[in-house]
N, C-alpha and C. Protein backbone atom coordinates (compact mmCIF):
# COMPACT_ATOMS: atom_id res chain seq x y z
N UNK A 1 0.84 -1.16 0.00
CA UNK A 1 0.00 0.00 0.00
C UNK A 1 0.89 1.24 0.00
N UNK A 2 0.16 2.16 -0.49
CA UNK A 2 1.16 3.51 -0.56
C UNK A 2 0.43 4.51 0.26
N UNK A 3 1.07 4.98 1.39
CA UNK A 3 0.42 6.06 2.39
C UNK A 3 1.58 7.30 2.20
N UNK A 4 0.94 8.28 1.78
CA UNK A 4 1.19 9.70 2.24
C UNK A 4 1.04 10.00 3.51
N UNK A 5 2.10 10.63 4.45
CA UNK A 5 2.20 10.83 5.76
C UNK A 5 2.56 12.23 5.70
N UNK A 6 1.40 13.16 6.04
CA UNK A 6 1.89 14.47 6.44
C UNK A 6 2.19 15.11 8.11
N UNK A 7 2.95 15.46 8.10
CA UNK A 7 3.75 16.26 9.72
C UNK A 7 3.90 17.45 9.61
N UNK A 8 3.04 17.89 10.61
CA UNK A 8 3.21 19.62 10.80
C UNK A 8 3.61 19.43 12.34
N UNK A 9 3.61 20.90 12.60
CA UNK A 9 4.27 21.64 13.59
C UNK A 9 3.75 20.81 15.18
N UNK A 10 3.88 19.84 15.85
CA UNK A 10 3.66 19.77 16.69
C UNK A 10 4.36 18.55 17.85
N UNK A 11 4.17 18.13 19.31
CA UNK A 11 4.83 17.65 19.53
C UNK A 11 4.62 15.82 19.00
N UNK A 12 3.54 15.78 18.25
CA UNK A 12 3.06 14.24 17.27
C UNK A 12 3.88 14.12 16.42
N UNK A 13 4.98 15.25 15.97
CA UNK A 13 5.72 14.97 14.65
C UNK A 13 6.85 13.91 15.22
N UNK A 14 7.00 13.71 16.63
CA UNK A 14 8.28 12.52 17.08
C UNK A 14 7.17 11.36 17.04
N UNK A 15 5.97 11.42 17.04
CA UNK A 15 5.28 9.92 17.03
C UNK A 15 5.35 9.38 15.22
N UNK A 16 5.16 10.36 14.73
CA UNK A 16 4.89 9.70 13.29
C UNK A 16 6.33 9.39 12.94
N UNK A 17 7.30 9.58 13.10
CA UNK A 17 8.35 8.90 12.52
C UNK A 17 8.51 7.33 12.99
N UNK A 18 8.27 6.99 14.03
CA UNK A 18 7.81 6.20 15.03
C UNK A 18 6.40 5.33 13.70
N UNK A 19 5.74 6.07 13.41
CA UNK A 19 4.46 5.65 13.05
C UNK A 19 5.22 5.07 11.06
N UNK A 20 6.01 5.97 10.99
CA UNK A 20 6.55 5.81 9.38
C UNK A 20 7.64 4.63 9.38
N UNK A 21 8.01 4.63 10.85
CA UNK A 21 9.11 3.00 10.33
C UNK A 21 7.87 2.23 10.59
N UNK A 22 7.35 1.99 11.22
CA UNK A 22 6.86 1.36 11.26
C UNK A 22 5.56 0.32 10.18
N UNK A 23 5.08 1.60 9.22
CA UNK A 23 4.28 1.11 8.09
C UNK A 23 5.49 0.56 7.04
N UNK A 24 6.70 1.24 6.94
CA UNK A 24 7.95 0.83 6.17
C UNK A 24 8.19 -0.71 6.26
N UNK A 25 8.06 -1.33 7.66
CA UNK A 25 8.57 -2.45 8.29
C UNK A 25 7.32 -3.43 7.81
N UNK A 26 6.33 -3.26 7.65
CA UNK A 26 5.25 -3.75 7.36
C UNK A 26 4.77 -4.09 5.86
N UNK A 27 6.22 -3.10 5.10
CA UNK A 27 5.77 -3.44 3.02
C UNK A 27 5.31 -2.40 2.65
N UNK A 28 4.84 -1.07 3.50
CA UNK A 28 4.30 -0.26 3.13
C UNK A 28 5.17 0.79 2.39
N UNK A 29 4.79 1.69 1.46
CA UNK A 29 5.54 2.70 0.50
C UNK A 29 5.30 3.81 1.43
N UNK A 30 5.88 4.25 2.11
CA UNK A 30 5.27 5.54 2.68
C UNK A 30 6.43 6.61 2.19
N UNK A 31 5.09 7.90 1.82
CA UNK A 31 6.26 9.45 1.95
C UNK A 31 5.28 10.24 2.74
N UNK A 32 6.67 11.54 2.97
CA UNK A 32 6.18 12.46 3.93
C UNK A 32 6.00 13.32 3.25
N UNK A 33 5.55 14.80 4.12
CA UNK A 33 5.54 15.89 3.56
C UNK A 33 5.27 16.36 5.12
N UNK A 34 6.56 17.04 4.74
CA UNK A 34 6.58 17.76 6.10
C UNK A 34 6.82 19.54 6.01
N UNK A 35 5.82 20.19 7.07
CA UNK A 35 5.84 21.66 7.18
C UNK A 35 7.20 22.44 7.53
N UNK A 36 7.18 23.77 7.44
CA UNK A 36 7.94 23.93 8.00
C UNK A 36 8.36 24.04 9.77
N UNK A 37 7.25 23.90 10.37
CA UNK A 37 7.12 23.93 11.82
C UNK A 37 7.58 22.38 12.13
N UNK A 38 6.87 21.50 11.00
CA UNK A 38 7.03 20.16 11.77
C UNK A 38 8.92 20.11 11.48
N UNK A 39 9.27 20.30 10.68
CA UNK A 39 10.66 20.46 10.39
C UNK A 39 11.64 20.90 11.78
N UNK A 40 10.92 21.86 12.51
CA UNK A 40 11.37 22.03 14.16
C UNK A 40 11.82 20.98 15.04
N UNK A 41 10.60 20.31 15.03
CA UNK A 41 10.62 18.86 15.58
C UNK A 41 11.23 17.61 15.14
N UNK A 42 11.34 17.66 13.81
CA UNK A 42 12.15 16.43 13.31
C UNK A 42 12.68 17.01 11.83
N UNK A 43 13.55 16.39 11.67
CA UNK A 43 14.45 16.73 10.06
C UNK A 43 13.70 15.62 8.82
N UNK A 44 14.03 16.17 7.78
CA UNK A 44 13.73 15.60 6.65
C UNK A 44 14.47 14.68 6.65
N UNK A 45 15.48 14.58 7.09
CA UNK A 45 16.54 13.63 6.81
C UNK A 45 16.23 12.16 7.45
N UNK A 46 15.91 12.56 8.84
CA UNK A 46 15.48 11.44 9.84
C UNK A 46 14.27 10.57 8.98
N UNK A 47 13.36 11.74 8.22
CA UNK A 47 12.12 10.51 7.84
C UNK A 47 12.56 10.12 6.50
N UNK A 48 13.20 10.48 5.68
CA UNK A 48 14.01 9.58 4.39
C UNK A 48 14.68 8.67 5.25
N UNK A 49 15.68 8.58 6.04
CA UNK A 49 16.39 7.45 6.38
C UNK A 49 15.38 6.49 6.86
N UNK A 50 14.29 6.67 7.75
CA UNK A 50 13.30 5.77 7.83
C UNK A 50 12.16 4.78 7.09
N UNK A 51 12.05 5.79 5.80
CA UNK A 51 10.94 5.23 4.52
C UNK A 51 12.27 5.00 3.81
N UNK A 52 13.22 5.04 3.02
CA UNK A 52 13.85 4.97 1.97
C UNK A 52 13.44 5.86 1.13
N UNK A 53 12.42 6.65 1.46
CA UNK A 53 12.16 7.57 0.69
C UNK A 53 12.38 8.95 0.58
N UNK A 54 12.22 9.88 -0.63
CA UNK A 54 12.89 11.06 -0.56
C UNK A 54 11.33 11.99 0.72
N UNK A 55 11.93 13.26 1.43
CA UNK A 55 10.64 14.05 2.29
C UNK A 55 10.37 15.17 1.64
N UNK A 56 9.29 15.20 1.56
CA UNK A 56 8.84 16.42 0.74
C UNK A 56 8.63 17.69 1.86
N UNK A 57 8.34 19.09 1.13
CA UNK A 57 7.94 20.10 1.65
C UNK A 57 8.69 21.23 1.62
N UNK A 58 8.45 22.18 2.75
CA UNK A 58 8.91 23.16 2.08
C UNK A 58 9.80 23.72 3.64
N UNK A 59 11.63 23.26 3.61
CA UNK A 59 12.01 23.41 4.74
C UNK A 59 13.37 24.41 4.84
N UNK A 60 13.27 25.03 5.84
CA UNK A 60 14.38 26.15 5.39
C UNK A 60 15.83 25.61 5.99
């Protein structure tokens, strides 16, 4: 299955990475798209290394 996982600004953005290995581990295609607030809380980098996939959005 392919899930889009979006993360904004809050302190849930450390659960969904949590939530993104986890559909990863399971067969799932997941990408992100992450805000720039949620970007505060966690890096783009952290949720590509977790999906294999590239993180979208818009981060400064």
């Amino acid at each position: 299955m392919k899930i889009l996982l979006g993360i904004t600004g809050g302190i849930a953005a450390y659960k969904a990475a949590d939530l993104a290995r986890l559909l990863t581990n399971h067969g799932h295609v997941v990408r992100c798209v992450l805000t720039e607030a949620g970007a505060r809380f966690i890096t783009p980098l952290t949720l590509a290394s977790l999906t294999g996939e590239p993180c979208y959005g818009r981060q400064s």
